[in-house]
N, C-alpha and C. Protein backbone atom coordinates (compact mmCIF):
# COMPACT_ATOMS: atom_id res chain seq x y z
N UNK A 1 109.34 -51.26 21.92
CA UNK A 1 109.04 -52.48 22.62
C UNK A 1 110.21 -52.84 23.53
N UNK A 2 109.87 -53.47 24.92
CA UNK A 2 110.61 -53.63 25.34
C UNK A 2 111.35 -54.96 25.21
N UNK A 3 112.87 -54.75 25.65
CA UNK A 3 113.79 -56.12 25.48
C UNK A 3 113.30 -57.53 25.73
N UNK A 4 113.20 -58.56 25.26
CA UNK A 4 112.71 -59.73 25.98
C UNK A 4 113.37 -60.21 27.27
N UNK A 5 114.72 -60.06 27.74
CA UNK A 5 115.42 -60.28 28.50
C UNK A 5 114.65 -59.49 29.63
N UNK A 6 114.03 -58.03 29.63
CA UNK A 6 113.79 -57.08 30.75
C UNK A 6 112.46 -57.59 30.78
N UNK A 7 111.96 -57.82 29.41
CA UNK A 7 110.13 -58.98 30.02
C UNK A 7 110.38 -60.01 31.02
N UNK A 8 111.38 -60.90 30.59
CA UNK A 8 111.60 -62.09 31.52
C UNK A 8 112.35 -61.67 32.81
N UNK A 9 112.63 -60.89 32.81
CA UNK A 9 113.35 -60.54 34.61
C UNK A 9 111.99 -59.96 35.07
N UNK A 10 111.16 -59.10 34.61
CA UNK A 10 109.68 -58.38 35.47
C UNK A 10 108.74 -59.92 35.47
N UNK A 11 108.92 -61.04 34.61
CA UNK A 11 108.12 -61.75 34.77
C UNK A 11 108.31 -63.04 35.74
N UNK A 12 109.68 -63.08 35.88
CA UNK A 12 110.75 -63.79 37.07
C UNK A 12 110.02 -63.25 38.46
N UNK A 13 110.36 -61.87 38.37
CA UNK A 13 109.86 -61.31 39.92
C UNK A 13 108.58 -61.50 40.25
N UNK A 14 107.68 -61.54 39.10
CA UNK A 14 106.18 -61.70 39.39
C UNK A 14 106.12 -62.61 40.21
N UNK A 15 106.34 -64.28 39.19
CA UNK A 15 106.25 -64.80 40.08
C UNK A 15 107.29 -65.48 41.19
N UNK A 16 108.14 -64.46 41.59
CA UNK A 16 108.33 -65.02 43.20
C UNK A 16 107.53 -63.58 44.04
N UNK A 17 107.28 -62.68 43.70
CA UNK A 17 107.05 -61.81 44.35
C UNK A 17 104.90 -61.82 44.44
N UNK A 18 104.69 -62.35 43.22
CA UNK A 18 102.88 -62.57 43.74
C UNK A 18 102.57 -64.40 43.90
N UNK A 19 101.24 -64.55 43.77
CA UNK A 19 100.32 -65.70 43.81
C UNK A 19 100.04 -65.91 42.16
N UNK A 20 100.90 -65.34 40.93
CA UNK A 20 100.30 -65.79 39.99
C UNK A 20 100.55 -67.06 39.62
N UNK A 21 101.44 -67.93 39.88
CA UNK A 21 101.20 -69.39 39.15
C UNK A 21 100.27 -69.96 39.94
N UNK A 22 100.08 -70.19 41.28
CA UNK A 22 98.53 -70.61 41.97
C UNK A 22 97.53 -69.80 41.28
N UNK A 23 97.35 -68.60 41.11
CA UNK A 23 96.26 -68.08 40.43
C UNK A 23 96.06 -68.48 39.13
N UNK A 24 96.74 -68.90 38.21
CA UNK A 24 96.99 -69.41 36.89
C UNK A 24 96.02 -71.05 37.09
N UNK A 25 96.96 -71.87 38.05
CA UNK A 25 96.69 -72.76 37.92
C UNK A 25 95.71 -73.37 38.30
N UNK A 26 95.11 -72.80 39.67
CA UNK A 26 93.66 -72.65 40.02
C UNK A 26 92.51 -72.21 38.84
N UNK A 27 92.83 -71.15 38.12
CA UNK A 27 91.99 -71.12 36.84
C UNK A 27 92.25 -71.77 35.97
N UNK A 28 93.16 -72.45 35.33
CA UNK A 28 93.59 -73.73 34.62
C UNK A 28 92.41 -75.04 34.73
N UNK A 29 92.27 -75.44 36.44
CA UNK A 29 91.74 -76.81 36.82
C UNK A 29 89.86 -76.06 37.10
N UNK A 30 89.72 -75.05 37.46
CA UNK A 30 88.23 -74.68 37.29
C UNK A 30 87.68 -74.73 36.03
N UNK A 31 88.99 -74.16 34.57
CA UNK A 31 88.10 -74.57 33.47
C UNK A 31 88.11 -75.48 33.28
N UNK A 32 88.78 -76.77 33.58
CA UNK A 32 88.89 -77.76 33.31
C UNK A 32 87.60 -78.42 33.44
N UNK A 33 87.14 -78.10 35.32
CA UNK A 33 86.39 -78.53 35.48
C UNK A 33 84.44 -78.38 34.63
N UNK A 34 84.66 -76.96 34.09
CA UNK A 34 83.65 -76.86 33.53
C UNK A 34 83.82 -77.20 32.50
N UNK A 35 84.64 -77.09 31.72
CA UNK A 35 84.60 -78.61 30.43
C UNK A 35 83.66 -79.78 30.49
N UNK A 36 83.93 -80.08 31.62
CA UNK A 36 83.71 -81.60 32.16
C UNK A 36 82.57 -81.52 32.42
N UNK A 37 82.20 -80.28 33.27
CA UNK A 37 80.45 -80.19 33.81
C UNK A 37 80.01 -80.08 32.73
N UNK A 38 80.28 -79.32 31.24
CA UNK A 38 79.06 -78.84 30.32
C UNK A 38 78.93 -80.36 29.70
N UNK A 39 80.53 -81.24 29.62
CA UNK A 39 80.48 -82.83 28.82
C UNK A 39 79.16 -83.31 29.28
N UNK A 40 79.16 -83.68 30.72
CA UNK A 40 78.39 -84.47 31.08
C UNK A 40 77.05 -84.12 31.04
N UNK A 41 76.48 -82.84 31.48
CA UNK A 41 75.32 -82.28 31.51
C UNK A 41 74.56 -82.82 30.52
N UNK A 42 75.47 -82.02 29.33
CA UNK A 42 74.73 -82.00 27.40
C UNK A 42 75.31 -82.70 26.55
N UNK A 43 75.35 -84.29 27.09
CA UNK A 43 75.21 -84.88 25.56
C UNK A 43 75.13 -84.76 24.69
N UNK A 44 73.53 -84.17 24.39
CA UNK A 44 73.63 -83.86 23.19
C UNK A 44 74.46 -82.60 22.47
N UNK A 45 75.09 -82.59 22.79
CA UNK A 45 76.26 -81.80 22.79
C UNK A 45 77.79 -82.10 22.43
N UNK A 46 78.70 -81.60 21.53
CA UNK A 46 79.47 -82.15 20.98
C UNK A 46 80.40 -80.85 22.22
N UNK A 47 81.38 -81.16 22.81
CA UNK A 47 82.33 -80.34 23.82
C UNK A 47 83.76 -80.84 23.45
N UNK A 48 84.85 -80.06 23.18
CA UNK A 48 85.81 -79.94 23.01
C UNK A 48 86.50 -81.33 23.93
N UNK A 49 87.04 -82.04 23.31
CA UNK A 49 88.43 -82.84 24.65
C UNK A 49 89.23 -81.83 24.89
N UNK A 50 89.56 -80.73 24.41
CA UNK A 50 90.41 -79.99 25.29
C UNK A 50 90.34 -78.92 25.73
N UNK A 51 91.05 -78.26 26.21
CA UNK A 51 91.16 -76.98 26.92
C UNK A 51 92.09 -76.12 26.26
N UNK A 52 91.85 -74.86 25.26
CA UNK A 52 93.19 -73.98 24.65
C UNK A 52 93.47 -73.13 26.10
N UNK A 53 94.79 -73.57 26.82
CA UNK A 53 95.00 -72.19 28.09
C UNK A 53 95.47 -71.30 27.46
N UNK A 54 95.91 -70.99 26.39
CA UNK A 54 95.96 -69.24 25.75
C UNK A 54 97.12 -68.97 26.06
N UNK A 55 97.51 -67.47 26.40
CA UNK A 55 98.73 -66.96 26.59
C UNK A 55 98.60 -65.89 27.86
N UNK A 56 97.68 -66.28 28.42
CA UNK A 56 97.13 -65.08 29.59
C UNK A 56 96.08 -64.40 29.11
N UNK A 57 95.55 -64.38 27.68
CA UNK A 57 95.03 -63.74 26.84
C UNK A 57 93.04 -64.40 26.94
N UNK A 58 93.31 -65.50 26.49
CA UNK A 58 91.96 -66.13 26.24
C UNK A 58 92.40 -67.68 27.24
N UNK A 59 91.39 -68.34 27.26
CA UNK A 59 91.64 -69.49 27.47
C UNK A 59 89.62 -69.88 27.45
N UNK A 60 89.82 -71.16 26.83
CA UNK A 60 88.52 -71.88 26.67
C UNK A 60 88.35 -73.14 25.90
N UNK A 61 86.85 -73.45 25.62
CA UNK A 61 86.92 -74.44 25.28
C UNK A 61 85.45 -74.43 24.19
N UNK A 62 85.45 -75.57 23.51
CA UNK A 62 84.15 -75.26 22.15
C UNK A 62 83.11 -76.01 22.80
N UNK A 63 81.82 -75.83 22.37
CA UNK A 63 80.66 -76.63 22.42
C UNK A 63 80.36 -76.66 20.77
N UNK A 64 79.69 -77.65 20.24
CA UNK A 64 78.92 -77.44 19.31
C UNK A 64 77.50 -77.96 19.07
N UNK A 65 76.53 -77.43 19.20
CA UNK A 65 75.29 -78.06 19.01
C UNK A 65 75.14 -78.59 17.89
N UNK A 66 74.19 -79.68 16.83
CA UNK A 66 73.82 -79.87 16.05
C UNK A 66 73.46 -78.95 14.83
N UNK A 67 72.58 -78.02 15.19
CA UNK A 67 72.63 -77.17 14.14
C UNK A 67 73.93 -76.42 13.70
N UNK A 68 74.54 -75.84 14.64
CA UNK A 68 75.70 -75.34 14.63
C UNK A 68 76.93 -76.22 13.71
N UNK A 69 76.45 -77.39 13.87
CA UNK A 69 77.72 -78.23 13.21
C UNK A 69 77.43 -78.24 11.81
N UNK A 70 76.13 -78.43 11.67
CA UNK A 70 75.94 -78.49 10.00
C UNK A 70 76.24 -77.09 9.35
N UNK A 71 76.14 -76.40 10.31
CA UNK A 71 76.25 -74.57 9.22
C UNK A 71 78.13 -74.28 9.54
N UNK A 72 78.67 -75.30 10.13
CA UNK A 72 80.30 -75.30 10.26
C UNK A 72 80.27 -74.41 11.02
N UNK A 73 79.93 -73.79 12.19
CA UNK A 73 80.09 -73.20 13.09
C UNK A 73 80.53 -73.75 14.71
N UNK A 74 80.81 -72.82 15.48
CA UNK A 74 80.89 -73.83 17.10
C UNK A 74 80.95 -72.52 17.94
N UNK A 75 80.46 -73.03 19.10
CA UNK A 75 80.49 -72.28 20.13
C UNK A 75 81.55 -72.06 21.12
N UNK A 76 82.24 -71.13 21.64
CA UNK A 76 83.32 -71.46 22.88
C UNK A 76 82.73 -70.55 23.78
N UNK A 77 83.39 -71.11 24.98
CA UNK A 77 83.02 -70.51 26.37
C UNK A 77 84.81 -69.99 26.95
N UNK A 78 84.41 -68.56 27.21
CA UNK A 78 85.91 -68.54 27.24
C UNK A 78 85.99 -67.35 28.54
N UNK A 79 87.26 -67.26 29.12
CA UNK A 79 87.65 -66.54 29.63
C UNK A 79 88.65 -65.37 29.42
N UNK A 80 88.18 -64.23 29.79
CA UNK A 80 89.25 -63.59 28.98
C UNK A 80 90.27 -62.58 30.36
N UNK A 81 91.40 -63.25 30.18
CA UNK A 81 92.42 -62.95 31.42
C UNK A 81 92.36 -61.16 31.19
N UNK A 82 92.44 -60.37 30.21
CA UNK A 82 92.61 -59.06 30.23
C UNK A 82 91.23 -58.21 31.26
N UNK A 83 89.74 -58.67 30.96
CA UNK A 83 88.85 -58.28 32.03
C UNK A 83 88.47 -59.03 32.69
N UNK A 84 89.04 -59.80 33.05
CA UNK A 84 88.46 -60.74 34.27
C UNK A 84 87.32 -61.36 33.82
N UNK A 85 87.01 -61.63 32.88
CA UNK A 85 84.95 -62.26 32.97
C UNK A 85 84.80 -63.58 31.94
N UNK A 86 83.84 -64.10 32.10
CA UNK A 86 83.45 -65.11 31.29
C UNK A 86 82.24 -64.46 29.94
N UNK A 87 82.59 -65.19 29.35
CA UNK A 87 82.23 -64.87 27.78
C UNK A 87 81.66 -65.93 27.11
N UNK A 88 80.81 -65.96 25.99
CA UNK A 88 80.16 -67.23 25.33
C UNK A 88 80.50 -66.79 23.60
N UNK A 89 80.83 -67.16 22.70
CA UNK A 89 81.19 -66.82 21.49
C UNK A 89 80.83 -67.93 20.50
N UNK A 90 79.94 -67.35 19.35
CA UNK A 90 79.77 -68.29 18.06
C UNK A 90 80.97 -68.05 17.11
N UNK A 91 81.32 -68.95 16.60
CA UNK A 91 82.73 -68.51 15.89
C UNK A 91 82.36 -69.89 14.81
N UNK A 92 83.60 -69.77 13.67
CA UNK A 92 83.54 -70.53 12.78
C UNK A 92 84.47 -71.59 12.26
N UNK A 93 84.41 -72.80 11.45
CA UNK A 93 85.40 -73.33 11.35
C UNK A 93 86.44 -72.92 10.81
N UNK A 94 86.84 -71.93 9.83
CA UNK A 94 87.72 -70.80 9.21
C UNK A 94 87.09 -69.46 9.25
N UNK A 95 88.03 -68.85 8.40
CA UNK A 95 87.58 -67.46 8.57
C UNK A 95 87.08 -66.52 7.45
N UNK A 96 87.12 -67.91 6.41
CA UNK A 96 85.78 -67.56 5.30
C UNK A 96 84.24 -67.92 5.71
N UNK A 97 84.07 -68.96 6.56
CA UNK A 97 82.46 -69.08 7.37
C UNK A 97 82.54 -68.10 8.48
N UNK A 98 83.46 -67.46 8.61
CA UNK A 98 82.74 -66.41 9.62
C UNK A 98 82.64 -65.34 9.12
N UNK A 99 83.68 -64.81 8.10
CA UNK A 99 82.72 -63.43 7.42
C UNK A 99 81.91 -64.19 6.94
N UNK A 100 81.42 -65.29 6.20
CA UNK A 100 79.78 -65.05 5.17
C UNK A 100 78.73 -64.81 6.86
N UNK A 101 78.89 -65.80 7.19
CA UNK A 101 77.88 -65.73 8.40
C UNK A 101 77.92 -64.01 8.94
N UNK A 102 79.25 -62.94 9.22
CA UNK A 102 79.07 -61.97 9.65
C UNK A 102 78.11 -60.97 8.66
N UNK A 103 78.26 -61.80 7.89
CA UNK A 103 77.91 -60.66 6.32
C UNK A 103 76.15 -60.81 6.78
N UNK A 104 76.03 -62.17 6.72
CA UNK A 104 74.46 -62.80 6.98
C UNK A 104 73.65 -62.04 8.13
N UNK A 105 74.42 -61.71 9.43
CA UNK A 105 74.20 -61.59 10.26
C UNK A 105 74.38 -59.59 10.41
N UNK A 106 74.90 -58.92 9.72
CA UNK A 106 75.12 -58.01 9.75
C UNK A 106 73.47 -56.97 9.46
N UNK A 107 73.19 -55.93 9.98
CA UNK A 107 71.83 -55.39 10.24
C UNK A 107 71.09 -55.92 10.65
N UNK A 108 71.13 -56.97 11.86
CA UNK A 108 69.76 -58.17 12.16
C UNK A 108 69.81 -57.55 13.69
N UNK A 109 69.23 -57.09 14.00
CA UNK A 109 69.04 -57.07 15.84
C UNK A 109 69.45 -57.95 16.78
N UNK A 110 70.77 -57.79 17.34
CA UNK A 110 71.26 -58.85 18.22
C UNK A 110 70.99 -58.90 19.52
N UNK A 111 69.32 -58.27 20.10
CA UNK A 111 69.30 -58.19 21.46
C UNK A 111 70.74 -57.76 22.44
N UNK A 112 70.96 -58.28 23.42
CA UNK A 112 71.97 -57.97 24.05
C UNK A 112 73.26 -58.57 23.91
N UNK A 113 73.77 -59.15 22.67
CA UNK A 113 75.02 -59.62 21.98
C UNK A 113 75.64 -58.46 20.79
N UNK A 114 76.90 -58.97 20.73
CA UNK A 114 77.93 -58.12 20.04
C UNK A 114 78.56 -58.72 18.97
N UNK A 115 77.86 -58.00 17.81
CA UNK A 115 78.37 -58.61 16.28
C UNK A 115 79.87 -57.93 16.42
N UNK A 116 80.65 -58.51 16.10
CA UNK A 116 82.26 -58.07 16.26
C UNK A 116 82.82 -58.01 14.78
N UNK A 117 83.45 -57.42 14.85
CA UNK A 117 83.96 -56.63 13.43
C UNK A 117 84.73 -57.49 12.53
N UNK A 118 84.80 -58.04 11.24
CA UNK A 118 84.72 -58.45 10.15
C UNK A 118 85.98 -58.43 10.02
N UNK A 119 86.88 -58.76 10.50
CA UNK A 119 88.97 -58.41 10.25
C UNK A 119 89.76 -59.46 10.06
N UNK A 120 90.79 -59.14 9.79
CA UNK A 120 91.61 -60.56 9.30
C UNK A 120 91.95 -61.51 10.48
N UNK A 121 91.91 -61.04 11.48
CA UNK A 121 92.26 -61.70 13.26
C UNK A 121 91.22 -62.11 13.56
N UNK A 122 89.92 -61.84 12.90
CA UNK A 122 88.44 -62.35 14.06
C UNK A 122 88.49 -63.42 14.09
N UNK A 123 88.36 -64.10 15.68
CA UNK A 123 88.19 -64.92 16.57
C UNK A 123 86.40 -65.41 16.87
N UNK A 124 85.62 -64.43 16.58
CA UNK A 124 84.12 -64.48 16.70
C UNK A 124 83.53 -63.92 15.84
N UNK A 125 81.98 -64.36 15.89
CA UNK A 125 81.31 -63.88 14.57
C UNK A 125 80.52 -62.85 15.69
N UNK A 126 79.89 -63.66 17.05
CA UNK A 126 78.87 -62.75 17.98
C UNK A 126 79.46 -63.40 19.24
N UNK A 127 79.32 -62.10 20.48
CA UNK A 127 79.66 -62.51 21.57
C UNK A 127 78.92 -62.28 22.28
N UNK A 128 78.95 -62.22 24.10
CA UNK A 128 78.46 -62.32 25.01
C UNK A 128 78.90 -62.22 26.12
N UNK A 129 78.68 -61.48 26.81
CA UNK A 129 79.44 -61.13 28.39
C UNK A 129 78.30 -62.41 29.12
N UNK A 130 78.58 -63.24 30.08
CA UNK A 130 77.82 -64.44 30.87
C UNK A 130 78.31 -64.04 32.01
N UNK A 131 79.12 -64.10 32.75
CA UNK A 131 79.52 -63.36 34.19
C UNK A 131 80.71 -62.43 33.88
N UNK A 132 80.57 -61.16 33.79
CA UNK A 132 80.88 -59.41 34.23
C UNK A 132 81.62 -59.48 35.57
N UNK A 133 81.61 -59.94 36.36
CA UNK A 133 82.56 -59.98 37.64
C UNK A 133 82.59 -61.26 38.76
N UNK A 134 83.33 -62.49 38.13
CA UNK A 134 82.94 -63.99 38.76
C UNK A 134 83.46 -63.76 40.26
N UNK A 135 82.86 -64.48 41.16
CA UNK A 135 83.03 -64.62 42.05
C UNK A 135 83.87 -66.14 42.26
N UNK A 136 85.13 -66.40 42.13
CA UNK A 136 85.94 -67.40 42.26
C UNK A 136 85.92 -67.93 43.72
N UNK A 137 84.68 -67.54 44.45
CA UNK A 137 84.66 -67.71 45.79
C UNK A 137 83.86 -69.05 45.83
N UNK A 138 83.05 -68.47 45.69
CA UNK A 138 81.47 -69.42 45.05
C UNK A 138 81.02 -70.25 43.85
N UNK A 139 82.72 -71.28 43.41
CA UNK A 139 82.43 -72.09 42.08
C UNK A 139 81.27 -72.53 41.77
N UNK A 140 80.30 -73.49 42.80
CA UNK A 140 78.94 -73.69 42.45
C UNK A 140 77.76 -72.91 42.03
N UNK A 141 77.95 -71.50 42.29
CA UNK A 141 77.10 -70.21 41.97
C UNK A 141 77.69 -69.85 40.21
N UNK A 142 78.51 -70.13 40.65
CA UNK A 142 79.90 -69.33 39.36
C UNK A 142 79.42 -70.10 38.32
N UNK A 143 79.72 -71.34 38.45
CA UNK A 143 78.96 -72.93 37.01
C UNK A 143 77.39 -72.51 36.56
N UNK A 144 76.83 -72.38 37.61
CA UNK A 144 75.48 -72.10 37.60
C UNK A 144 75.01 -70.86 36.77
N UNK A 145 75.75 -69.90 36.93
CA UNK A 145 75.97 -68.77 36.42
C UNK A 145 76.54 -68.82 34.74
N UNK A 146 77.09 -69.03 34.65
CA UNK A 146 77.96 -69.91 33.50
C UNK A 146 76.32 -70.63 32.55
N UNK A 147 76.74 -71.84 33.39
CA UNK A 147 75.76 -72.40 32.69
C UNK A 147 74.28 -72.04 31.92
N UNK A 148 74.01 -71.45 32.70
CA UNK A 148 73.06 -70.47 32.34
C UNK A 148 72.95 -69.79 30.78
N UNK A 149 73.87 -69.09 31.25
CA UNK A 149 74.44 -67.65 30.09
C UNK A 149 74.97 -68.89 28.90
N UNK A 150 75.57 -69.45 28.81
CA UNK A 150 75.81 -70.21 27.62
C UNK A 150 74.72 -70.99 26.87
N UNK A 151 74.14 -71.74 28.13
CA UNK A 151 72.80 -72.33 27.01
C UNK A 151 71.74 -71.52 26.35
N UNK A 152 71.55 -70.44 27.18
CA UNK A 152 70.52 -69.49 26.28
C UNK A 152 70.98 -68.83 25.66
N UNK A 153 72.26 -68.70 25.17
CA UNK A 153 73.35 -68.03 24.14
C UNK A 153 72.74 -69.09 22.80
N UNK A 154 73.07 -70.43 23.28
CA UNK A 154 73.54 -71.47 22.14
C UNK A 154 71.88 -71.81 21.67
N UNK A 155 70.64 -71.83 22.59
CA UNK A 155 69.40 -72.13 22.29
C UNK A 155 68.86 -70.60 21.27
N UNK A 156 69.32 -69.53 21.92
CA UNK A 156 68.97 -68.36 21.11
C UNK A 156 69.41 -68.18 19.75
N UNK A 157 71.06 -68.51 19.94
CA UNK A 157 71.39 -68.28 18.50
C UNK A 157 70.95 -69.68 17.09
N UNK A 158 70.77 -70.37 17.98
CA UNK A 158 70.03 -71.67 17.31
C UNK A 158 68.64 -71.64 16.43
N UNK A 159 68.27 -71.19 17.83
CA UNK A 159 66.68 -70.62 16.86
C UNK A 159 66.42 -69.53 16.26
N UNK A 160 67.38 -68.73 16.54
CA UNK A 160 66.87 -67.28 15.70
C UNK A 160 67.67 -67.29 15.05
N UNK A 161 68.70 -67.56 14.61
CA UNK A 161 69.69 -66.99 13.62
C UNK A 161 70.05 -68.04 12.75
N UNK A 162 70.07 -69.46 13.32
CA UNK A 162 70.71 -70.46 12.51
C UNK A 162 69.33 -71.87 11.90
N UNK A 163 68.15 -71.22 12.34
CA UNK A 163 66.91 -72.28 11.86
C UNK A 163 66.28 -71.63 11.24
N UNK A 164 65.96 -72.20 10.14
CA UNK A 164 65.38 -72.00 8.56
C UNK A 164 63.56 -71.78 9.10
């Protein structure tokens, strides 16, 4: 591994030498803003007050629907800085409700979602690619896009997986 001193001098030059703290911070205030769009939209909807910005790594924020809250589960909408894309994830309040739920959920046909593996680090129980290559050009296409892919994430996994 390398020295921390030789991380922080390559990470010094970054930024005077690129656009990453504007690029940072520009994606900082867009999630912000979709926080805010999903608040207002869905009431009925329980949405995070905040924003986790991560470590370059993840950054997002929770939804939780009703059903979701009673089975101690929640939803996040996240970004993930390593491939560029937006993502929708059921996850749990610890990480004993997300193995039982993975356990529950394990051999069930997940259409086009990704049961993620059962480990001491899991972050998700099932995921979802929602935009594969955003266009940061076109925020109003981009939300729309977004929006989309998350509610029929959260209506799907609602009715098929989490209603009796």
């Amino acid at each position: 591994m390398e020295s921390l001193s030789k991380s922080l001098t390559e990470y010094r030059e970054l930024l005077k030498e690129t656009d990453l703290q504007k690029a940072y911070k520009s994606l900082m205030h867009y999630m912000k803003e979709l926080r805010r769009f999903f608040k207002e939209k869905y009431p009925e909807y329980e949405v995070s007050a905040n924003l986790y910005p991560g470590y370059l790594d993840l950054t997002f924020f929770t939804i939780t629907s009703k059903l979701a809250q009673q089975n101690q589960l929640k939803y996040a909408v996240v970004f993930r800085h390593d491939k560029m894309q937006f993502e929708v994830w059921l996850s749990g309040r610890n990480r004993a409700v997300m193995s039982e739920y993975h356990r529950k959920f394990s051999g069930q046909a997940m259409n086009n979602y990704s049961l993620t593996a059962d480990d001491k680090g899991m972050s998700s129980i099932i995921e979802s690619i929602v935009v594969g290559k955003p266009d940061f050009d076109d925020l109003t296409e981009l939300t729309n896009q977004i929006d989309l892919g998350v509610i029929n994430f959260i209506q799907e996994i609602d009715n098929t997986f989490l209603s009796d």
